[in-house]
N, C-alpha and C. Protein backbone atom coordinates (compact mmCIF):
# COMPACT_ATOMS: atom_id res chain seq x y z
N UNK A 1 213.75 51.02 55.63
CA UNK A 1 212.50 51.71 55.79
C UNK A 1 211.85 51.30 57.11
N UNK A 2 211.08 52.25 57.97
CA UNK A 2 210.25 51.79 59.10
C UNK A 2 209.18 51.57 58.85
N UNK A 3 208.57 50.61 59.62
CA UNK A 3 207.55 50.56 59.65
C UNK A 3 206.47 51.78 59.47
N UNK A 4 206.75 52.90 60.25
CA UNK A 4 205.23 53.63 59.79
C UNK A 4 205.44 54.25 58.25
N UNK A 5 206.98 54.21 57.80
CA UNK A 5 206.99 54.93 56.75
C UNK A 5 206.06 53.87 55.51
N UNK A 6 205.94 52.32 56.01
CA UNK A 6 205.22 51.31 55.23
C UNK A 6 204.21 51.41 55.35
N UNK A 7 202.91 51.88 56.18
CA UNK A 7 201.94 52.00 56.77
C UNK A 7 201.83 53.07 56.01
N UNK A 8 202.02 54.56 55.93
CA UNK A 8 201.69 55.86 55.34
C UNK A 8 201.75 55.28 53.69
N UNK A 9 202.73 54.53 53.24
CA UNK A 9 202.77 54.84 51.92
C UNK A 9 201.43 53.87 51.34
N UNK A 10 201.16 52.76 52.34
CA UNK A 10 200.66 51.66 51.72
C UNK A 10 199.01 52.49 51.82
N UNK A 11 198.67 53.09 53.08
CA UNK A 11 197.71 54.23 53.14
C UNK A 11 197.49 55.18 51.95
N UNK A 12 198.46 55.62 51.53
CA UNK A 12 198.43 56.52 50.32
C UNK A 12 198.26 55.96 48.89
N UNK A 13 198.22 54.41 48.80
CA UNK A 13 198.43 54.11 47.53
C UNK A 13 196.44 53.62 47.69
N UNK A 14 196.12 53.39 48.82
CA UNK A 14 194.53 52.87 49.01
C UNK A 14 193.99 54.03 48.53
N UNK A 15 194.03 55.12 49.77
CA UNK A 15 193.33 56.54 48.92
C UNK A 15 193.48 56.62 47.63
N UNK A 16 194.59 56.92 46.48
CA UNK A 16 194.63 57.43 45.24
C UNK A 16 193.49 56.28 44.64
N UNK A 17 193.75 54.87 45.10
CA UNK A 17 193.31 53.84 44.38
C UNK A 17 191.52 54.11 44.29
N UNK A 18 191.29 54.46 45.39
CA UNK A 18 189.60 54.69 46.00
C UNK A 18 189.38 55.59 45.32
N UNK A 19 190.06 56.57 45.04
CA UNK A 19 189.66 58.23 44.37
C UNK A 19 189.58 57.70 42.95
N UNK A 20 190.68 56.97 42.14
CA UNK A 20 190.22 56.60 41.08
C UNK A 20 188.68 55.49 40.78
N UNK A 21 188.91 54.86 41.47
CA UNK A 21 188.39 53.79 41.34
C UNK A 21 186.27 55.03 41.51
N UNK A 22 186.23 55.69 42.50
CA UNK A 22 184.90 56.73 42.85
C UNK A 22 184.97 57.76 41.19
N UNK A 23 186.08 57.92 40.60
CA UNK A 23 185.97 58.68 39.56
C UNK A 23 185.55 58.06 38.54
N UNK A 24 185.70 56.98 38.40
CA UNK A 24 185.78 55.95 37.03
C UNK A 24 183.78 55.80 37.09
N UNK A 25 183.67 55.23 38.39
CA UNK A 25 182.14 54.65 38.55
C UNK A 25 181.25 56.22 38.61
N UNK A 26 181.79 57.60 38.73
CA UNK A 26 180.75 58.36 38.47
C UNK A 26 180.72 58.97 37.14
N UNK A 27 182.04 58.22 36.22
CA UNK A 27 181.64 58.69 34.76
C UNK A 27 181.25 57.38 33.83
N UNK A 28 180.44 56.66 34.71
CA UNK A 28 179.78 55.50 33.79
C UNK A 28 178.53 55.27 34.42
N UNK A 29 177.72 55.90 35.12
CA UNK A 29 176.19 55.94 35.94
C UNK A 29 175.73 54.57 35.77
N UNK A 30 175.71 54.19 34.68
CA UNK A 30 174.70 53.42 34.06
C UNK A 30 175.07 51.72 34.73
N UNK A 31 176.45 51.85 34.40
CA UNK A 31 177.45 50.24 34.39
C UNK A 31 177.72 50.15 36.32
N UNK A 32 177.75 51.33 36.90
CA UNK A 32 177.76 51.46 38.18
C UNK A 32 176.59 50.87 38.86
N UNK A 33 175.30 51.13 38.66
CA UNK A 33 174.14 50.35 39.51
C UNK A 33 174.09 49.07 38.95
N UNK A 34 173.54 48.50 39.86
CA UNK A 34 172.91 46.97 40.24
C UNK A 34 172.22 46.95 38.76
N UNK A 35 172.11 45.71 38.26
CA UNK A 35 170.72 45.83 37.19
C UNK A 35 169.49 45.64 37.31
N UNK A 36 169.32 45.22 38.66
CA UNK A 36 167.67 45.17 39.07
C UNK A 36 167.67 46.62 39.44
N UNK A 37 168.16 47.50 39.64
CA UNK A 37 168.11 48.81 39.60
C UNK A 37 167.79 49.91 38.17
N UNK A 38 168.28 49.44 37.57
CA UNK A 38 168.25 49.65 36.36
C UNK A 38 166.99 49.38 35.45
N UNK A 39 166.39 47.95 36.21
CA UNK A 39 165.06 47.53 35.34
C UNK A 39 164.07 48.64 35.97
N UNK A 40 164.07 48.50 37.38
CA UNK A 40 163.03 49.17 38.28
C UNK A 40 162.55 50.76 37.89
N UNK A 41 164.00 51.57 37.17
CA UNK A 41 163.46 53.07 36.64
C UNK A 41 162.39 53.02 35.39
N UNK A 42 161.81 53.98 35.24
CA UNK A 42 160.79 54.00 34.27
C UNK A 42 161.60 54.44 33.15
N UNK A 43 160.87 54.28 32.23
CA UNK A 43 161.66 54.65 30.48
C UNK A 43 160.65 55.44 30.55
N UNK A 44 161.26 56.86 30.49
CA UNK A 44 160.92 58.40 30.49
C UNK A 44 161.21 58.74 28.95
N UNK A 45 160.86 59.88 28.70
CA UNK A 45 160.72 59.83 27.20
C UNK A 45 162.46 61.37 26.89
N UNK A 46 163.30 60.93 26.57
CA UNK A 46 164.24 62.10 26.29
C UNK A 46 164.04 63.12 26.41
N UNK A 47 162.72 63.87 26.26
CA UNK A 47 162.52 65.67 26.22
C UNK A 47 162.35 65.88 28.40
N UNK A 48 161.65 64.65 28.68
CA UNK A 48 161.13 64.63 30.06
C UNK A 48 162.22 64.50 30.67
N UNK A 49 164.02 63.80 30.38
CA UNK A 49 164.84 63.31 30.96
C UNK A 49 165.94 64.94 30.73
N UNK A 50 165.72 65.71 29.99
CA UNK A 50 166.10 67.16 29.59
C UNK A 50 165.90 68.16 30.09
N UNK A 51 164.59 68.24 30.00
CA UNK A 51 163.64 69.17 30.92
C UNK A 51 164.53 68.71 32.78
N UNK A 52 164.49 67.61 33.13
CA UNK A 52 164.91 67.39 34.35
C UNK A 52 166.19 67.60 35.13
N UNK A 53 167.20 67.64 34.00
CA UNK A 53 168.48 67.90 33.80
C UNK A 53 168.56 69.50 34.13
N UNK A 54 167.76 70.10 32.93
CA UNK A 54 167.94 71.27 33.03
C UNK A 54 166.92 72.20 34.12
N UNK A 55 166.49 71.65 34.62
CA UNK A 55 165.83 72.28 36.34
C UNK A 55 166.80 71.40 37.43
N UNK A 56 167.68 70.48 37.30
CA UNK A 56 168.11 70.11 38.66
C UNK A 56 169.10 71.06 38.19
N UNK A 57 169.85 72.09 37.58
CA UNK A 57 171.19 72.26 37.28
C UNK A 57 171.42 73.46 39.32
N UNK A 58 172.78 73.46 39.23
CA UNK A 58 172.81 73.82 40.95
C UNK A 58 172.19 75.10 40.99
N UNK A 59 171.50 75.32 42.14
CA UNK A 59 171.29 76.94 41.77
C UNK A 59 171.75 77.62 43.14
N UNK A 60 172.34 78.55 42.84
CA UNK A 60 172.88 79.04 44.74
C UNK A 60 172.10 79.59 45.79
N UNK A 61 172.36 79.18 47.15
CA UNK A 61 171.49 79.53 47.68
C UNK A 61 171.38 80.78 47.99
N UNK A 62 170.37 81.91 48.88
CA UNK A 62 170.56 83.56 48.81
C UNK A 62 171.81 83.22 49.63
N UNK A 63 172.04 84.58 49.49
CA UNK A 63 173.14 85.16 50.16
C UNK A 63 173.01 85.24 51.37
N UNK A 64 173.57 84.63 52.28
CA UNK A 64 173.48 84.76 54.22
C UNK A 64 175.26 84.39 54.50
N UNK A 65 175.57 85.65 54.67
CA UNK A 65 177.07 85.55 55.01
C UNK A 65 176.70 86.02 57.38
N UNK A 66 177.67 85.01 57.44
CA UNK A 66 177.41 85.56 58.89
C UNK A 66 178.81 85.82 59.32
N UNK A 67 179.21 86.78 58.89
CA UNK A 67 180.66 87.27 58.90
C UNK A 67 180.25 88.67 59.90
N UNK A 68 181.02 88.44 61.11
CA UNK A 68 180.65 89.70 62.13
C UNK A 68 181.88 91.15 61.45
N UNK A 69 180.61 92.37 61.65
CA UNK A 69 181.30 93.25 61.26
C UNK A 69 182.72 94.13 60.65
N UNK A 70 183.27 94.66 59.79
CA UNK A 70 184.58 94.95 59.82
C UNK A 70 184.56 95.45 61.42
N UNK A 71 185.89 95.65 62.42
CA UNK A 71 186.12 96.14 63.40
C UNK A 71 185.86 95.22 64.88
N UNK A 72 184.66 94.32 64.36
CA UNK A 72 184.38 93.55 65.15
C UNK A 72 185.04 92.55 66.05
N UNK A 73 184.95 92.20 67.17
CA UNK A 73 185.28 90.87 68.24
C UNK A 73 185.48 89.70 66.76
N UNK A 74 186.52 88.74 66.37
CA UNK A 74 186.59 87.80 65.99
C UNK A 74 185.93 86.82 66.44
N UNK A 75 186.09 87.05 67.64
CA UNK A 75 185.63 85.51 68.38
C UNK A 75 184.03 85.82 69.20
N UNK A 76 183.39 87.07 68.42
CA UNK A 76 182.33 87.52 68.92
C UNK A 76 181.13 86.19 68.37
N UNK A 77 179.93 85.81 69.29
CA UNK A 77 179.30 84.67 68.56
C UNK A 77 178.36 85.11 67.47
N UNK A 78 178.16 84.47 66.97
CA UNK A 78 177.23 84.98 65.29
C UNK A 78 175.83 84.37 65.61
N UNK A 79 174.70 84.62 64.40
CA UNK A 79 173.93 84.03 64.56
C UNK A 79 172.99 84.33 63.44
N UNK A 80 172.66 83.11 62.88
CA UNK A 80 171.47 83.49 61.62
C UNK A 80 170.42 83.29 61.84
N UNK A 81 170.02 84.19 63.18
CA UNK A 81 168.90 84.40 63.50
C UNK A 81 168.45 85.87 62.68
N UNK A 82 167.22 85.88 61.87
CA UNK A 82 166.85 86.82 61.57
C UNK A 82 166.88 88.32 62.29
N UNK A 83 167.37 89.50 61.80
CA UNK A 83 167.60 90.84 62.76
C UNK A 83 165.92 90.96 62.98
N UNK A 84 166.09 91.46 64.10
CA UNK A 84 164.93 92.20 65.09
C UNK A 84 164.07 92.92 63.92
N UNK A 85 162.89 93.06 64.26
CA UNK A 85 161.58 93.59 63.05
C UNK A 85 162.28 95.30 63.54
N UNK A 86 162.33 96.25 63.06
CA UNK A 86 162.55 97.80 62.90
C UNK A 86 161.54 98.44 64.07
N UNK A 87 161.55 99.03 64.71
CA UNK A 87 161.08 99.36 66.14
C UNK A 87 159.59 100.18 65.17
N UNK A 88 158.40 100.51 65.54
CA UNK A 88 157.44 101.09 65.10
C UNK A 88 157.78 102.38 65.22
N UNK A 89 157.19 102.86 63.84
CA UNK A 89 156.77 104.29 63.90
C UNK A 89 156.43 105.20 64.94
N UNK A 90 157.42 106.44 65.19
CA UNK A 90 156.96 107.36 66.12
C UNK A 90 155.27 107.38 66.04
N UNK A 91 154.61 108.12 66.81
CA UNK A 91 153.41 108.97 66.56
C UNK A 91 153.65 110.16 66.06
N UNK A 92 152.58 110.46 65.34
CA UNK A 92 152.61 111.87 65.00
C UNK A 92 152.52 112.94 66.46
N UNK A 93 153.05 113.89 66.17
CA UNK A 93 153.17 114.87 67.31
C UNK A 93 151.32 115.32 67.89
N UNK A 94 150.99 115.03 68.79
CA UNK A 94 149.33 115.47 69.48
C UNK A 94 149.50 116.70 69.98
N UNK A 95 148.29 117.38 69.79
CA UNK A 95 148.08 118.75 70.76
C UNK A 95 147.67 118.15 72.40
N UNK A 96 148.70 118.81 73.36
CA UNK A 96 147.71 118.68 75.01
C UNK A 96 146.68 118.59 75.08
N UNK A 97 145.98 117.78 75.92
CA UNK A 97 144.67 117.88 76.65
C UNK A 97 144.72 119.33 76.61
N UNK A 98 143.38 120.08 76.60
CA UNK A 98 142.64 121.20 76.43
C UNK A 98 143.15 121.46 78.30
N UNK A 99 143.62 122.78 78.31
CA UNK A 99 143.71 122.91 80.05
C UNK A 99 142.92 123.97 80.51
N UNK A 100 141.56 124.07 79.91
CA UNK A 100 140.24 124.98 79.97
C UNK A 100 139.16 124.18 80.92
N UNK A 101 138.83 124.84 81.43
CA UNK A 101 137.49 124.36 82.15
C UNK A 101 135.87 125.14 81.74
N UNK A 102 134.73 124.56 81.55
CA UNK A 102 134.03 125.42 81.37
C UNK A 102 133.22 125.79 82.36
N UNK A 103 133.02 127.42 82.58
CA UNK A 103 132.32 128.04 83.67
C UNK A 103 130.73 128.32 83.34
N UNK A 104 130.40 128.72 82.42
CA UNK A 104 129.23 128.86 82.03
C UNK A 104 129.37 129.78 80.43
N UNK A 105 128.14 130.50 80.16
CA UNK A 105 128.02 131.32 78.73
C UNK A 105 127.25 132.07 79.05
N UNK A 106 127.42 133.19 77.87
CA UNK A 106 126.84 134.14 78.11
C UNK A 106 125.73 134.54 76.60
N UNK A 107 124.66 134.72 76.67
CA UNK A 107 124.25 134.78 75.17
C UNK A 107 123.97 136.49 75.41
N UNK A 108 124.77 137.20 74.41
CA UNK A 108 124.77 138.83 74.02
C UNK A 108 123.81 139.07 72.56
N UNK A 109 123.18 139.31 72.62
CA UNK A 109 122.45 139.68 71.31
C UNK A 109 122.59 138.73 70.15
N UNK A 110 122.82 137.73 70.46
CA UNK A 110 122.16 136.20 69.59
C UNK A 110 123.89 135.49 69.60
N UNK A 111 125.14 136.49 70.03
CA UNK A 111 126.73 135.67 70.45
C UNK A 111 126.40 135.12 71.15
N UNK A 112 126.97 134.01 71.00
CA UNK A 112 127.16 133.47 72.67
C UNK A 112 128.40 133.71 72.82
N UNK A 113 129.01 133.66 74.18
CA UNK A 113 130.47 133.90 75.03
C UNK A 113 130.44 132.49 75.63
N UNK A 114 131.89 131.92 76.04
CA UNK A 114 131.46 131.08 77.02
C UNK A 114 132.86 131.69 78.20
N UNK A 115 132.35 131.07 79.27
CA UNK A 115 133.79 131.54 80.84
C UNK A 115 134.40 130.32 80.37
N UNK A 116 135.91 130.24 80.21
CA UNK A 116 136.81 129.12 80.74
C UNK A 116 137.97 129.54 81.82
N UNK A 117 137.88 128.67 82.51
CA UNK A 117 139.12 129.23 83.36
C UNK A 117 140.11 127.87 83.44
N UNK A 118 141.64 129.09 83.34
CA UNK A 118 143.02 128.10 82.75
C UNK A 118 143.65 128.56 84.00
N UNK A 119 143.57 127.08 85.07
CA UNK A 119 144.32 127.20 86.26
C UNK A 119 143.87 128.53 86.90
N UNK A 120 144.14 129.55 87.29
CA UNK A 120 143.15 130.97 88.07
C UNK A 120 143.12 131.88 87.23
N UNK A 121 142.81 131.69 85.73
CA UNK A 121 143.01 133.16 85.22
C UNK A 121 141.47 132.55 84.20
N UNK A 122 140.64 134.00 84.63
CA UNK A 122 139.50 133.39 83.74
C UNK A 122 139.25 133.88 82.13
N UNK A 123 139.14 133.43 80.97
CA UNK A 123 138.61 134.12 79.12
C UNK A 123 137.45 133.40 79.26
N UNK A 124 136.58 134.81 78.98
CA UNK A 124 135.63 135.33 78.21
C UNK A 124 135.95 134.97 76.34
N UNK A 125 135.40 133.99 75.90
CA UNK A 125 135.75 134.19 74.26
C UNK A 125 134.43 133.96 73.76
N UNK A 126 134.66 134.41 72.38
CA UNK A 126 133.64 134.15 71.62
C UNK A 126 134.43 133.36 70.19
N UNK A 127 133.83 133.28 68.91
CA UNK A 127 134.40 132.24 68.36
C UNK A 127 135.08 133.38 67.12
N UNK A 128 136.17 133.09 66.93
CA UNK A 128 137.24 133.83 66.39
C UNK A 128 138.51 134.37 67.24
N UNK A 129 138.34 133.76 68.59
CA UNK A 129 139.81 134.54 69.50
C UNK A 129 140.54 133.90 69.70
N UNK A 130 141.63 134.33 70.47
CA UNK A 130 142.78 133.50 70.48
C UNK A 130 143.11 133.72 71.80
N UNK A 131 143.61 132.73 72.61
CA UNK A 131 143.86 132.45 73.20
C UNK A 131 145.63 132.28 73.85
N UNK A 132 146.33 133.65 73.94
CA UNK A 132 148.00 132.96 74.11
C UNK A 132 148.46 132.46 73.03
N UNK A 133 148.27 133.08 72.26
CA UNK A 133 148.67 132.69 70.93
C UNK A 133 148.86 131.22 70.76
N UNK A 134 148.05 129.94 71.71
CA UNK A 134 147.68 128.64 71.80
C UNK A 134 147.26 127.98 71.09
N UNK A 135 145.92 128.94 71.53
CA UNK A 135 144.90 128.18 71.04
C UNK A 135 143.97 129.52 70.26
N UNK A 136 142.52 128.79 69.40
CA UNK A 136 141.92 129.44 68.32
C UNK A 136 140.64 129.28 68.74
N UNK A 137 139.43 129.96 69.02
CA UNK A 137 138.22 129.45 69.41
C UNK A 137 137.16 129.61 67.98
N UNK A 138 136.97 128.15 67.69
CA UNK A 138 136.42 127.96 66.42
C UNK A 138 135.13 128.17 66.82
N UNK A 139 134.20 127.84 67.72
CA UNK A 139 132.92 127.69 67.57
C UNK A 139 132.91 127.25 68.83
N UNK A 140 131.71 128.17 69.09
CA UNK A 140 130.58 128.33 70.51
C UNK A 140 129.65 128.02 70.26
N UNK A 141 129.05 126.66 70.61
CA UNK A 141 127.29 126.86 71.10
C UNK A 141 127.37 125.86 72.19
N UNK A 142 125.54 125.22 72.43
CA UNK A 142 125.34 125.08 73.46
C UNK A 142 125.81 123.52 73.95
N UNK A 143 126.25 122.81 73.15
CA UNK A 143 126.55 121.20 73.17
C UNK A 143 128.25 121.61 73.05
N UNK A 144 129.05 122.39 72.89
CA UNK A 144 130.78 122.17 72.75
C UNK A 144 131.37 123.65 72.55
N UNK A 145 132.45 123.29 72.98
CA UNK A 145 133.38 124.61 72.19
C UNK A 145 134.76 124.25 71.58
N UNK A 146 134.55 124.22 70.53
CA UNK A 146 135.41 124.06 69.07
C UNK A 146 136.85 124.76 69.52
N UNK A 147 137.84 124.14 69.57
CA UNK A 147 139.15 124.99 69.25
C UNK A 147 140.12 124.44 68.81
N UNK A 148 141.22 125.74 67.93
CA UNK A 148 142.08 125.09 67.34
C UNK A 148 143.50 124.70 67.94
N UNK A 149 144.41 124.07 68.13
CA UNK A 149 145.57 124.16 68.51
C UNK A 149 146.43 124.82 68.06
N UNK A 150 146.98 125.87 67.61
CA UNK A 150 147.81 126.84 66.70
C UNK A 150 149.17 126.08 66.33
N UNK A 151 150.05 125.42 66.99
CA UNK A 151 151.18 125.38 66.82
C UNK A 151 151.03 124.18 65.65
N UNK A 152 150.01 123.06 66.30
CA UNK A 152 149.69 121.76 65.17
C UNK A 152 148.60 121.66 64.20
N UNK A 153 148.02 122.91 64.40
CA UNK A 153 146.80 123.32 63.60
C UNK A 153 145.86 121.87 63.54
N UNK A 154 145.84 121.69 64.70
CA UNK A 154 144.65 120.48 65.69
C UNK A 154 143.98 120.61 66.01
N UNK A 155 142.35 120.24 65.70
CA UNK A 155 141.31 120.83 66.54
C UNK A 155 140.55 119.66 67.24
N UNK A 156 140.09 120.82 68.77
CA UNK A 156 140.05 119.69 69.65
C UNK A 156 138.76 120.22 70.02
N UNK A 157 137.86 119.43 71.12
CA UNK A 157 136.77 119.91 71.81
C UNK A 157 136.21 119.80 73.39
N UNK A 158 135.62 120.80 73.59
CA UNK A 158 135.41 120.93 75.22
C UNK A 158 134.33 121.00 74.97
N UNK A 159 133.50 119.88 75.52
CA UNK A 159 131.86 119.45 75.86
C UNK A 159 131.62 120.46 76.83
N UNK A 160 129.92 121.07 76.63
CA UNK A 160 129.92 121.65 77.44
C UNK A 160 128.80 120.69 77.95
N UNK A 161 128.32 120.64 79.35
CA UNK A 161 127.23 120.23 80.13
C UNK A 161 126.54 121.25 80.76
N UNK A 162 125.16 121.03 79.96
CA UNK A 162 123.82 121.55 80.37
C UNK A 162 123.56 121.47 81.64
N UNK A 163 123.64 122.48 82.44
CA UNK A 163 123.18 122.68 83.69
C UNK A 163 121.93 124.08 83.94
């Protein structure tokens, strides 16, 4: 026999010996500690030493597998860093800025009219018209003019200033 084959076996007979010897002392708790160890625990009452048993029993932890995708790079790096918060909510869809200007009004037998002009083309409205099938003119008087947006059924307002 060689030498290392004496060395491996004599190695192998320590391990089994240690494994028994760690098995024996964790099925006797008691005969295993020190006895000043033994004095030092408190005398707990059986239902309290039960109760304790039965809340340490293992419980698993959640589920966090960090296994990269089927299809994925193997050697891609992982990370249990929490995923990114979900990007925010679109906005709801807005009607344009109003592209009216106001020119002045006209009061007709207790109507009022008001002038807007859209880029060089000037309406005359009063409140019920439409506008380019756009827009809706809810309401004329002397502080605003009310209108609706047609497509988002949005209503918006054009201040008028007292001059």
């Amino acid at each position: 026999m060689k030498p290392r084959q004496i060395v491996l076996g004599l190695s192998l007979v320590a391990t089994l010996s240690a494994t028994w010897w760690a098995a024996q002392q964790e099925s006797q708790p008691d005969k295993a500690r020190p006895a000043a160890e033994r004095r030092r625990a408190p005398a707990l009452p059986p239902s309290v030493i039960a109760t304790a048993e039965a809340s340490s029993a293992f419980q698993p932890l959640p589920a966090r597998t960090a296994l990269a995708p089927e299809g994925a790079d193997f050697a891609a790096p992982l990370s249990f860093r929490p995923p990114p918060p979900p990007p925010p909510a679109p906005l709801p869809p807005q009607a344009p800025p109003l592209p009216f200007r106001f020119i002045g009004a006209i009061d007709d037998a207790g109507e009022r009219s008001a002038m807007l002009m859209d880029g060089n083309r000037l309406h005359i409205v009063r409140s019920g018209d439409e506008i380019d099938s756009r827009y809706r003119v809810e309401r004329v008087d002397a502080a605003a003019i009310e209108f609706t947006y047609l497509p988002l059924k949005q209503r918006q307002i054009l201040p008028v200033a007292n001059s």
